[in-house]
C-alpha atoms as a PDB file:
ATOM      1  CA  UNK A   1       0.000   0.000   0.000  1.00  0.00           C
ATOM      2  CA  UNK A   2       1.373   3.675  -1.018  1.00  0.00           C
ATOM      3  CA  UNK A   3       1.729   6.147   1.755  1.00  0.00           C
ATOM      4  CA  UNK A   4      -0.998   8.355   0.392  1.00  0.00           C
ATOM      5  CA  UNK A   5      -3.605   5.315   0.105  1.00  0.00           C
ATOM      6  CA  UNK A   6      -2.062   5.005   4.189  1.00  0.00           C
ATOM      7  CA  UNK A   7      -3.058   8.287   4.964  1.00  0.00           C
ATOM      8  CA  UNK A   8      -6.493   8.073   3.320  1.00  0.00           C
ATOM      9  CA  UNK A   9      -7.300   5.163   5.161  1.00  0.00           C
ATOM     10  CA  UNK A  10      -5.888   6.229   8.574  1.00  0.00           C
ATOM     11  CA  UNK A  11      -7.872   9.606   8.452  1.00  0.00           C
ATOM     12  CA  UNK A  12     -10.953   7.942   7.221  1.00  0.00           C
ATOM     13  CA  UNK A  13     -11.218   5.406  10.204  1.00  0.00           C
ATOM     14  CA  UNK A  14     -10.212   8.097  12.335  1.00  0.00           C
ATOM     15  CA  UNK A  15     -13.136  10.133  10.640  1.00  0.00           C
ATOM     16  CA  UNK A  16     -15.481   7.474  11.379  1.00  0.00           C
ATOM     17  CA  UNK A  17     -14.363   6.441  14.646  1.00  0.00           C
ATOM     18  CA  UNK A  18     -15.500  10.549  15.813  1.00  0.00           C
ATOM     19  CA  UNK A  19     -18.388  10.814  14.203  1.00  0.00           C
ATOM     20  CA  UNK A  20     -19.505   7.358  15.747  1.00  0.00           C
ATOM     21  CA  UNK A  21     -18.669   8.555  18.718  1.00  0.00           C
ATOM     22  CA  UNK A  22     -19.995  12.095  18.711  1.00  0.00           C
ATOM     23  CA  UNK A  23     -23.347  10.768  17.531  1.00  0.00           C
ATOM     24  CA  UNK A  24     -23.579   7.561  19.827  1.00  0.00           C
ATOM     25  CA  UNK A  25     -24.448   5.345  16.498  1.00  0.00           C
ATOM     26  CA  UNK A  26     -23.101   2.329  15.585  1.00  0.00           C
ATOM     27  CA  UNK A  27     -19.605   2.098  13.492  1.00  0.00           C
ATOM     28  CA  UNK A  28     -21.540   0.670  10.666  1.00  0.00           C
ATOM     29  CA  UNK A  29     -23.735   3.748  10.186  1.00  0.00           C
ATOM     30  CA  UNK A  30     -21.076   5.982  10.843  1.00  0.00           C
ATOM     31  CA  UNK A  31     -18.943   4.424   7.923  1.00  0.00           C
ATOM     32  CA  UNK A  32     -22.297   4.414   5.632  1.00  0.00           C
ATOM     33  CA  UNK A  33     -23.009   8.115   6.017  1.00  0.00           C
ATOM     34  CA  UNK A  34     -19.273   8.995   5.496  1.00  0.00           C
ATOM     35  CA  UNK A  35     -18.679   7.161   2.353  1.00  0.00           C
ATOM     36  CA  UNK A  36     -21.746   8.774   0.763  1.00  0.00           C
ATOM     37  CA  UNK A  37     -20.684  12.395   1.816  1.00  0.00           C
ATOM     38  CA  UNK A  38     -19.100  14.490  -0.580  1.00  0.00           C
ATOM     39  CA  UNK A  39     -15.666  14.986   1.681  1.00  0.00           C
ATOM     40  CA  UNK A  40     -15.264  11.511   0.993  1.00  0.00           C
ATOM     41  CA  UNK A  41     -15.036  12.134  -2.934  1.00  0.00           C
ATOM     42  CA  UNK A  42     -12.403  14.934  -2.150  1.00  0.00           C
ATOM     43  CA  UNK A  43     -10.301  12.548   0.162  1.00  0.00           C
ATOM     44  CA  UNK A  44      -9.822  10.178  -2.407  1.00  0.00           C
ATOM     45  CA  UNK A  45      -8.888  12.518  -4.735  1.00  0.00           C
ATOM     46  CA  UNK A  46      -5.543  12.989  -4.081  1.00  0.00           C
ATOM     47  CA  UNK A  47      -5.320  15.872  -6.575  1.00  0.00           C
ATOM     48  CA  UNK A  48      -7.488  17.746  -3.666  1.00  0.00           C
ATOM     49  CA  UNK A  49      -4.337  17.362  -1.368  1.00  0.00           C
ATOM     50  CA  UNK A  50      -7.082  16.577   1.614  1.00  0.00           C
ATOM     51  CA  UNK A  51      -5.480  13.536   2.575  1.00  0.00           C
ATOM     52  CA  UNK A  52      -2.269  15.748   3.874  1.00  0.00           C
ATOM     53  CA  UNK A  53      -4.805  17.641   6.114  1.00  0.00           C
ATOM     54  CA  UNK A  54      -5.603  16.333   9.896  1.00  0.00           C
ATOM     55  CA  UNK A  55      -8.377  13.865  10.777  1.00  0.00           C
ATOM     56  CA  UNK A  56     -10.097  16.542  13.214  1.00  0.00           C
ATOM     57  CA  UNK A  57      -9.804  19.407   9.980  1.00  0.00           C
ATOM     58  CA  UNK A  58     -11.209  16.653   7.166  1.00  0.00           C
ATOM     59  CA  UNK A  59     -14.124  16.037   9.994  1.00  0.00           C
ATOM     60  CA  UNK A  60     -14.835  19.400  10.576  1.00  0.00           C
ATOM     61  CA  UNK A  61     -15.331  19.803   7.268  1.00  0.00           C
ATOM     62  CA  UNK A  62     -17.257  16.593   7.097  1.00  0.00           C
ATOM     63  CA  UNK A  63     -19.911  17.762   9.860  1.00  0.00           C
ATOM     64  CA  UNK A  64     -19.992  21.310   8.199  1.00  0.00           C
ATOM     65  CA  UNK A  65     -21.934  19.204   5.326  1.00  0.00           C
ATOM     66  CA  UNK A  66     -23.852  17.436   7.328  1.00  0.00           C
ATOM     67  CA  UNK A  67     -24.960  20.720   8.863  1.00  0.00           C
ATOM     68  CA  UNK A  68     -25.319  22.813   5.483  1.00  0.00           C
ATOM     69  CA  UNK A  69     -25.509  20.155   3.142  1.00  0.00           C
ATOM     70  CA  UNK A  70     -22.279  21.178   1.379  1.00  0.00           C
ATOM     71  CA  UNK A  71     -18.607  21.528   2.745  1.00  0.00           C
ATOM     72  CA  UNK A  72     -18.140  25.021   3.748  1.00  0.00           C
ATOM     73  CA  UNK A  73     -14.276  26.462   4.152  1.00  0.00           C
ATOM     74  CA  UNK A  74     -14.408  29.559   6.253  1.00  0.00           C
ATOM     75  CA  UNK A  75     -12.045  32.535   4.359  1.00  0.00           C
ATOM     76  CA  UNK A  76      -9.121  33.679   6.538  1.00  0.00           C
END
């Protein structure tokens, strides 16, 4: 396995393993609703560059869809 395919999979458990936890559902669900968001298209897209980013910043931006229905990136 490549390093980048690594880091993809490390943040995406790591993903899943929070928002299972934050939401007190089941790992199964957690995984389901994550691999049909749209921050899980951009994290395998390596052309993105999301999969250099942090766990905590790739599920920030994951519950920012779930909240608005899109991923929102606040401007600095």
């Amino acid at each position: 396995m490549c390093k980048k395919a690594q880091l993809i999979e490390y943040i995406m458990q790591d993903v899943i393993d929070m928002f299972a936890t934050d939401q007190n559902i089941e790992y199964d669900e957690a995984m389901n609703k994550f691999y049909n968001s749209e921050v899980f298209e951009k994290l395998q897209d390596e052309e993105t560059g999301l999969y250099l980013e942090s766990p905590e910043y790739v599920y920030d931006l994951f519950k920012d869809e779930l909240n608005f229905g899109h991923i929102v990136q606040a401007e600095i």
